[in-house]
C-alpha atoms as a PDB file:
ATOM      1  CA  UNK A   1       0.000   0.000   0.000  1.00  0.00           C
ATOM      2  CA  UNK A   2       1.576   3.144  -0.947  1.00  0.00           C
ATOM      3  CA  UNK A   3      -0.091   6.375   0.164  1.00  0.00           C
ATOM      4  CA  UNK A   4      -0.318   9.136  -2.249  1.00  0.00           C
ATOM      5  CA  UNK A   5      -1.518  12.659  -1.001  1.00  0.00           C
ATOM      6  CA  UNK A   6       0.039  15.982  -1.816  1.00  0.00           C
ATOM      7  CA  UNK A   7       1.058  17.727   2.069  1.00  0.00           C
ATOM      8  CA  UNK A   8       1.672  21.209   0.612  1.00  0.00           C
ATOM      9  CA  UNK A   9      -1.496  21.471  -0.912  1.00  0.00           C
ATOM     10  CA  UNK A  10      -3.910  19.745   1.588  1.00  0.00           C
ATOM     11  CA  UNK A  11      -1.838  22.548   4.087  1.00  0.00           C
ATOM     12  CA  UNK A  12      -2.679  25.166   2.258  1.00  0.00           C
ATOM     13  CA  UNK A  13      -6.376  24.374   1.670  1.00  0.00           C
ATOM     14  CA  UNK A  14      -6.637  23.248   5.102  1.00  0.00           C
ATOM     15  CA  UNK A  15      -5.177  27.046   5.908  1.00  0.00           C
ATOM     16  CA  UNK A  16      -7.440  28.717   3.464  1.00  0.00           C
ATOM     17  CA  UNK A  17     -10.893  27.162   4.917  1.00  0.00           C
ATOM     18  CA  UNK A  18      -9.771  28.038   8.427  1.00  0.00           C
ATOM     19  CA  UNK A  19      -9.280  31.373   7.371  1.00  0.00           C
ATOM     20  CA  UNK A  20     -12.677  31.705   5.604  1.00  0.00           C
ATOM     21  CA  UNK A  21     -13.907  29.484   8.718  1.00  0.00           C
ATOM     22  CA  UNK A  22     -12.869  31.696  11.694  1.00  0.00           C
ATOM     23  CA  UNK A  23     -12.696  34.716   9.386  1.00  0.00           C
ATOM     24  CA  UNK A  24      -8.976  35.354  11.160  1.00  0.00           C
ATOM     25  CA  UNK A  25      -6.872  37.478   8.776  1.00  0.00           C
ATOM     26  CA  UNK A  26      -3.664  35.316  10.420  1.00  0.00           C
ATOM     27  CA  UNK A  27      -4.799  32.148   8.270  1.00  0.00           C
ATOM     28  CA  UNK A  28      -5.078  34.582   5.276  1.00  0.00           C
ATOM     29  CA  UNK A  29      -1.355  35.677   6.096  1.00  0.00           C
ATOM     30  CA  UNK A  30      -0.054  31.976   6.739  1.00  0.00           C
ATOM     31  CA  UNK A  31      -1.686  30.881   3.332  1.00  0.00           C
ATOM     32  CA  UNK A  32      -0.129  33.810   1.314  1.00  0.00           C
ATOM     33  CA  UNK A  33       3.195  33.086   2.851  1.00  0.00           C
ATOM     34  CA  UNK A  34       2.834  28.987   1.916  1.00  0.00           C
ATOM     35  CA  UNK A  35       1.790  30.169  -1.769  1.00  0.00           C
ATOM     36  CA  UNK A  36       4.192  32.347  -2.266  1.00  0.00           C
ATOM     37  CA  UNK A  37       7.049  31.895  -0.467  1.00  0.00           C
ATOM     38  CA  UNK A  38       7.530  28.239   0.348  1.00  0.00           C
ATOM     39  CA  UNK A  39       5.982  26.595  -3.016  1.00  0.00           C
ATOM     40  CA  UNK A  40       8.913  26.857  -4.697  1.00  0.00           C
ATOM     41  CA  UNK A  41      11.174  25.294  -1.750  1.00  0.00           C
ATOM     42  CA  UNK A  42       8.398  23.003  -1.702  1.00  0.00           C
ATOM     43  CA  UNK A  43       8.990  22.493  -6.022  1.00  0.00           C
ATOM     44  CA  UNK A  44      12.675  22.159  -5.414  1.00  0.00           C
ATOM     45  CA  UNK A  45      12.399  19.385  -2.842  1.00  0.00           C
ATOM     46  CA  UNK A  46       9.655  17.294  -4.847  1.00  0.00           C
ATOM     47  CA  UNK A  47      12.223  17.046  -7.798  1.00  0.00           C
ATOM     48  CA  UNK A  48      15.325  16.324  -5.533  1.00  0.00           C
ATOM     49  CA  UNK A  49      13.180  14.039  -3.346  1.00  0.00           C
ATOM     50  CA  UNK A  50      12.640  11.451  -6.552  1.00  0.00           C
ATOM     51  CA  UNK A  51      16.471  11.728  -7.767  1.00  0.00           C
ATOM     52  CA  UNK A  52      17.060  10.380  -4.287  1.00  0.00           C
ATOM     53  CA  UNK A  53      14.375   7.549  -3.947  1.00  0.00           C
ATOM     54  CA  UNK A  54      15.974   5.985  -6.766  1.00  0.00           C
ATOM     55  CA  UNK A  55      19.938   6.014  -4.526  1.00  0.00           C
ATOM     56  CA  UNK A  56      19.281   2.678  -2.164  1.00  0.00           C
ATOM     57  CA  UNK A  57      22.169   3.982   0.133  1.00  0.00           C
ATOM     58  CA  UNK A  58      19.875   7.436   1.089  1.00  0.00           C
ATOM     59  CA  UNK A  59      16.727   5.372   2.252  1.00  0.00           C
ATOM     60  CA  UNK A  60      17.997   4.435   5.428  1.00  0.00           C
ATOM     61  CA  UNK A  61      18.870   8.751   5.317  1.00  0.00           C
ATOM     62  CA  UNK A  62      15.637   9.232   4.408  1.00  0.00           C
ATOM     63  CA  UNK A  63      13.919   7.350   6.911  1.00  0.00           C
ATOM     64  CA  UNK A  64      16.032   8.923   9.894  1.00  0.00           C
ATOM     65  CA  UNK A  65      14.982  12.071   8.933  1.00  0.00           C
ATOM     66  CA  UNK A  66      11.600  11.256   8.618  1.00  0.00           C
ATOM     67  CA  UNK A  67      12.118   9.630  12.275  1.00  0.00           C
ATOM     68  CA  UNK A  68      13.422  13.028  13.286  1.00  0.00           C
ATOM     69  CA  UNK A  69      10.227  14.913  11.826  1.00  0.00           C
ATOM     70  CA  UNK A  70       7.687  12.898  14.105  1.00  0.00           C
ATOM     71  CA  UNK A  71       9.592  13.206  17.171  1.00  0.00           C
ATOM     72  CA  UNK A  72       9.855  17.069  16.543  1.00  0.00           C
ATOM     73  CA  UNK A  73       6.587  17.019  15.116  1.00  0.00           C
ATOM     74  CA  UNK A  74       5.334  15.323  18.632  1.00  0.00           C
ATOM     75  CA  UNK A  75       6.890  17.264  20.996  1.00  0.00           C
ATOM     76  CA  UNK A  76       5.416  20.488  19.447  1.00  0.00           C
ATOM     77  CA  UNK A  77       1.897  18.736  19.824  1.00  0.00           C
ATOM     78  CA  UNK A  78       3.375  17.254  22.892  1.00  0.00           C
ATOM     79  CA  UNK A  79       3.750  20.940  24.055  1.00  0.00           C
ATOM     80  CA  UNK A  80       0.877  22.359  23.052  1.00  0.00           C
ATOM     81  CA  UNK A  81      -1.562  19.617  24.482  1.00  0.00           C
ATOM     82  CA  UNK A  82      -0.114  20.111  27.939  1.00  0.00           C
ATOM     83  CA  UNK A  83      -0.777  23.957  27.687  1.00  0.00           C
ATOM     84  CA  UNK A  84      -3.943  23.647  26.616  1.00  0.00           C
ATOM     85  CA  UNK A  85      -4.902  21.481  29.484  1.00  0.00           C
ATOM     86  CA  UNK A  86      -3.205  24.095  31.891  1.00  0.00           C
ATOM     87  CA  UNK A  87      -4.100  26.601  30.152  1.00  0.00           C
ATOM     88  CA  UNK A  88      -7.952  25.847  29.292  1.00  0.00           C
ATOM     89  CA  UNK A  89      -7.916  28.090  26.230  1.00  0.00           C
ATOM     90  CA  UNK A  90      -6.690  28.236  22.767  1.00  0.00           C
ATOM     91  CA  UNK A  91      -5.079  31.409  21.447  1.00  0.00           C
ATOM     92  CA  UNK A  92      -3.572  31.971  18.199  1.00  0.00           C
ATOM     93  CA  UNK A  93      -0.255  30.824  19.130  1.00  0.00           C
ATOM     94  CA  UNK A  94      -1.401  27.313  20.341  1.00  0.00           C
ATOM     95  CA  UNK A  95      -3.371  27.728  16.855  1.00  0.00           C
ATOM     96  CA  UNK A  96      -0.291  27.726  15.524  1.00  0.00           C
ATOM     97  CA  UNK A  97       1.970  25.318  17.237  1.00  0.00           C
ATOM     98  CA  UNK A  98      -1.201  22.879  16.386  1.00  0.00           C
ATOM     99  CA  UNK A  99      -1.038  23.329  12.875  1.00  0.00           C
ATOM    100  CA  UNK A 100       2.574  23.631  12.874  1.00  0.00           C
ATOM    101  CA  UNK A 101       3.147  20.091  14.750  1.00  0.00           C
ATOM    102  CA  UNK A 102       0.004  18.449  12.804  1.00  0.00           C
ATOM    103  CA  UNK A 103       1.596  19.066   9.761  1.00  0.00           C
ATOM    104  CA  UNK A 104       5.428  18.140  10.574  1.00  0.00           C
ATOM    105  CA  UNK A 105       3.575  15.196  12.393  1.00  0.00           C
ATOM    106  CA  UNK A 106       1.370  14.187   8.971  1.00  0.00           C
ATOM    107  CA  UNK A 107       4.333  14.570   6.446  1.00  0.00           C
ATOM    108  CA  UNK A 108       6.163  11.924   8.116  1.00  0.00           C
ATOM    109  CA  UNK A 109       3.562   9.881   9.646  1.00  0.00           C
ATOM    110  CA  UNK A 110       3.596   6.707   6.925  1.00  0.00           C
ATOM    111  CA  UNK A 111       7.220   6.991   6.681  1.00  0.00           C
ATOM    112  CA  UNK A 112       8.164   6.548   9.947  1.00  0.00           C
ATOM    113  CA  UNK A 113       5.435   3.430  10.195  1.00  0.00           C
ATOM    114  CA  UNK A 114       7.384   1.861   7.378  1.00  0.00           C
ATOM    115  CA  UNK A 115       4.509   2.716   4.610  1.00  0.00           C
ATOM    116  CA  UNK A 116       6.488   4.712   2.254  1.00  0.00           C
ATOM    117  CA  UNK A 117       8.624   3.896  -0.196  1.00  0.00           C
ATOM    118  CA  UNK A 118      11.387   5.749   1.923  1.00  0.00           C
ATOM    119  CA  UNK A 119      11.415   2.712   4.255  1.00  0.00           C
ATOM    120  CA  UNK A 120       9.531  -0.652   3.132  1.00  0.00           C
ATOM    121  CA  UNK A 121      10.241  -2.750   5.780  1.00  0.00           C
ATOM    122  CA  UNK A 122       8.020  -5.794   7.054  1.00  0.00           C
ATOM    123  CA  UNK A 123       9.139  -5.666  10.586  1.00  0.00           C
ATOM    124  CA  UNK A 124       8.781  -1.321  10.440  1.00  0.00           C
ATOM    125  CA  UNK A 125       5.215  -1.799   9.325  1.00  0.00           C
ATOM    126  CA  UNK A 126       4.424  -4.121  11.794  1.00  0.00           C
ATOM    127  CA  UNK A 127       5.928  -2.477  14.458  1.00  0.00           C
ATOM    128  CA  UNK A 128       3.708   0.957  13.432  1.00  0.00           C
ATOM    129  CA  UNK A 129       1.006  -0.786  12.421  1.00  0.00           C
ATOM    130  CA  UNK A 130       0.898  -2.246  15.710  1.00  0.00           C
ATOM    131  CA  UNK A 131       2.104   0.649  17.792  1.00  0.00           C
ATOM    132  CA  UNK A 132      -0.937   3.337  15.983  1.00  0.00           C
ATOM    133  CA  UNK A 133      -3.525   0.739  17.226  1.00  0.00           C
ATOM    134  CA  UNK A 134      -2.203   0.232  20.684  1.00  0.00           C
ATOM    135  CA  UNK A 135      -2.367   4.258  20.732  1.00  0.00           C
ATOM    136  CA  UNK A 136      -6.036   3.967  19.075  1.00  0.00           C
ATOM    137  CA  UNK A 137      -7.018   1.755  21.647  1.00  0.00           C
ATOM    138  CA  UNK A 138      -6.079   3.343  24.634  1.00  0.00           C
ATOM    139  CA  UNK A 139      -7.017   6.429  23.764  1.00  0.00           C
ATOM    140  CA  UNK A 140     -10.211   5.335  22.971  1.00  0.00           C
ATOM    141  CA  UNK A 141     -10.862   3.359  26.446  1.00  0.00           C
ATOM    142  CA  UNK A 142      -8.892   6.351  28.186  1.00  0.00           C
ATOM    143  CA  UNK A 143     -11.386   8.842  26.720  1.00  0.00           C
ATOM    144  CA  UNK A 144     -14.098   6.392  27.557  1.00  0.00           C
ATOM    145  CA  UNK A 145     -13.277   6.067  31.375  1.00  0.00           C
ATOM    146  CA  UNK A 146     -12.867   9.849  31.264  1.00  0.00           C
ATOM    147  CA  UNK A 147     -16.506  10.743  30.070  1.00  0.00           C
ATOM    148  CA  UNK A 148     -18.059   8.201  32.428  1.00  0.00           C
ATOM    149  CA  UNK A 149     -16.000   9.578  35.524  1.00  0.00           C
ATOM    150  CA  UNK A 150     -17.178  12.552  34.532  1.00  0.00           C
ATOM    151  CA  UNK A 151     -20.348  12.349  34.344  1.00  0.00           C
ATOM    152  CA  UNK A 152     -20.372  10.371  37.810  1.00  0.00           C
ATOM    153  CA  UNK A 153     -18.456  12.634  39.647  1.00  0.00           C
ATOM    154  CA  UNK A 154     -20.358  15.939  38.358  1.00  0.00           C
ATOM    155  CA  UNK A 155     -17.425  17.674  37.002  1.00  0.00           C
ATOM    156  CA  UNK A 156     -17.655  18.536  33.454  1.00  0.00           C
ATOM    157  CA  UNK A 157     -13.927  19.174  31.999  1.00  0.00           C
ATOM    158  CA  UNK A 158     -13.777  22.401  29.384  1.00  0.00           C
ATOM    159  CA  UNK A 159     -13.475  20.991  25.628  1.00  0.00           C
ATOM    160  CA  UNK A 160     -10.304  22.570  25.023  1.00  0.00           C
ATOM    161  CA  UNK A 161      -8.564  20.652  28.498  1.00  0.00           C
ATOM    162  CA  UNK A 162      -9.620  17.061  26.608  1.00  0.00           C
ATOM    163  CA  UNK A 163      -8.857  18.028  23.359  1.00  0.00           C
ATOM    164  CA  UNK A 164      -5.740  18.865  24.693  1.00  0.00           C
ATOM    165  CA  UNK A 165      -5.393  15.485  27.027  1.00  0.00           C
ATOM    166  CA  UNK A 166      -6.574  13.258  24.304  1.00  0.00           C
ATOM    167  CA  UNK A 167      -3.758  14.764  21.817  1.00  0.00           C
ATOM    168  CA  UNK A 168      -1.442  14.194  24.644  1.00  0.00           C
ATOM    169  CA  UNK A 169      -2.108  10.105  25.324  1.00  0.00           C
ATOM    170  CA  UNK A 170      -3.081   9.607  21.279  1.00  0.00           C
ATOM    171  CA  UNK A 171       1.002  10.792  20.784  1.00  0.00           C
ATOM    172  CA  UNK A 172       2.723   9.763  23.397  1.00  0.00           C
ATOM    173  CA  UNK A 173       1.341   6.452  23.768  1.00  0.00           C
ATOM    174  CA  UNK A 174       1.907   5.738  19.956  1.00  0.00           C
ATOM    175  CA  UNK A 175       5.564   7.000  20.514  1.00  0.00           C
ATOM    176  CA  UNK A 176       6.206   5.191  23.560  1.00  0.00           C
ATOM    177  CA  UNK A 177       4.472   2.312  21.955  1.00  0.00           C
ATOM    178  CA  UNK A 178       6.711   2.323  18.913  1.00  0.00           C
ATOM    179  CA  UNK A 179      10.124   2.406  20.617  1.00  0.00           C
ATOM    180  CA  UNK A 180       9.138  -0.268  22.705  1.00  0.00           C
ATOM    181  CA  UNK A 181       8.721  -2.745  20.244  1.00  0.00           C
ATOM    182  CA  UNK A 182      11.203  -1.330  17.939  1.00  0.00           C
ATOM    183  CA  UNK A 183      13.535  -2.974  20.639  1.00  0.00           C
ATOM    184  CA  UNK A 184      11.842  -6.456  20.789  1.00  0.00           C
ATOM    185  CA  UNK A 185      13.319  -8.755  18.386  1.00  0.00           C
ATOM    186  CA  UNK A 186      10.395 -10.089  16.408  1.00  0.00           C
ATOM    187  CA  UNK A 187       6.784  -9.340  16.453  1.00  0.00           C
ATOM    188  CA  UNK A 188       4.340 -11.462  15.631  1.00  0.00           C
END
């Protein structure tokens, strides 16, 4: 399965409706300066990025850098989650650092889980494969515990806090997850 989806564009829409959205002139700014500024760094990288596919000695490169992306890419959401549950509010700078970490997080995201051409590797896409669901799943029964406990003990949490708490486990338990059982031999 190779995934096929265009990251500078889907940013750049993605920026454009939350401008028209929100009606923030800061999404308006951060589109004008992806269209204009970074497309062609973006161009430039796209035509050096399939010269080096082809060179078998710069996938195992590749796929550290990629490696490097999520972790950076987490801590920023890492980061953000936490002040948004200290914080209970969102501002335009934990817009931001959102949207920033999202998308360093979503350009490397099926690289680093051994889905890319940058890194096809059985045991890597088992490993990720195995380490998104184990973050999937407790998440999901986290978050499920949560509402009930809330409900029972009358204490309604602000929607910001949780979005903030579920980013929080979703990442770190899929990271966590992942190096774990990227130091296990074999996985079954």
């Amino acid at each position: 399965m190779e995934v096929k989806f265009n990251v500078f564009w889907g940013l750049l829409g993605f920026l454009g409706i939350l401008g028209y959205i929100l009606g923030d002139p800061v999404y308006y700014a951060f589109f004008a300066f992806f269209l204009f500024f970074i497309s062609p760094v973006y161009n430039r990288a796209a035509k050096n990025g399939d010269e080096k596919k082809e060179k078998k000695a710069n996938i195992e490169r590749d796929y550290k850098l990629y490696k490097l992306s999520i972790w950076v890419g987490s801590v920023i959401l890492v980061i953000t989650s936490l002040y948004l549950m200290a914080a209970k509010t969102m501002n335009d700078y934990t817009a931001i650092g959102l949207l920033l970490g999202m998308t360093i997080y979503i350009v490397s995201f099926f690289a680093y889980m051994g889905m890319e051409k940058t890194a096809r590797d059985e045991r890597l896409r088992k490993i990720g494969t195995l380490a998104v669901t184990w973050s999937w799943y407790i998440t999901l029964i986290f978050t499920g515990f949560l509402v009930v406990s809330m409900f029972w003990a009358d204490r309604i949490h602000d929607p910001i806090e949780l979005m903030g708490l579920i980013i929080f486990v979703m990442i770190t338990t899929m990271l966590v997850a992942n190096t774990i059982l990227s130091r296990i031999g074999d996985i079954d």
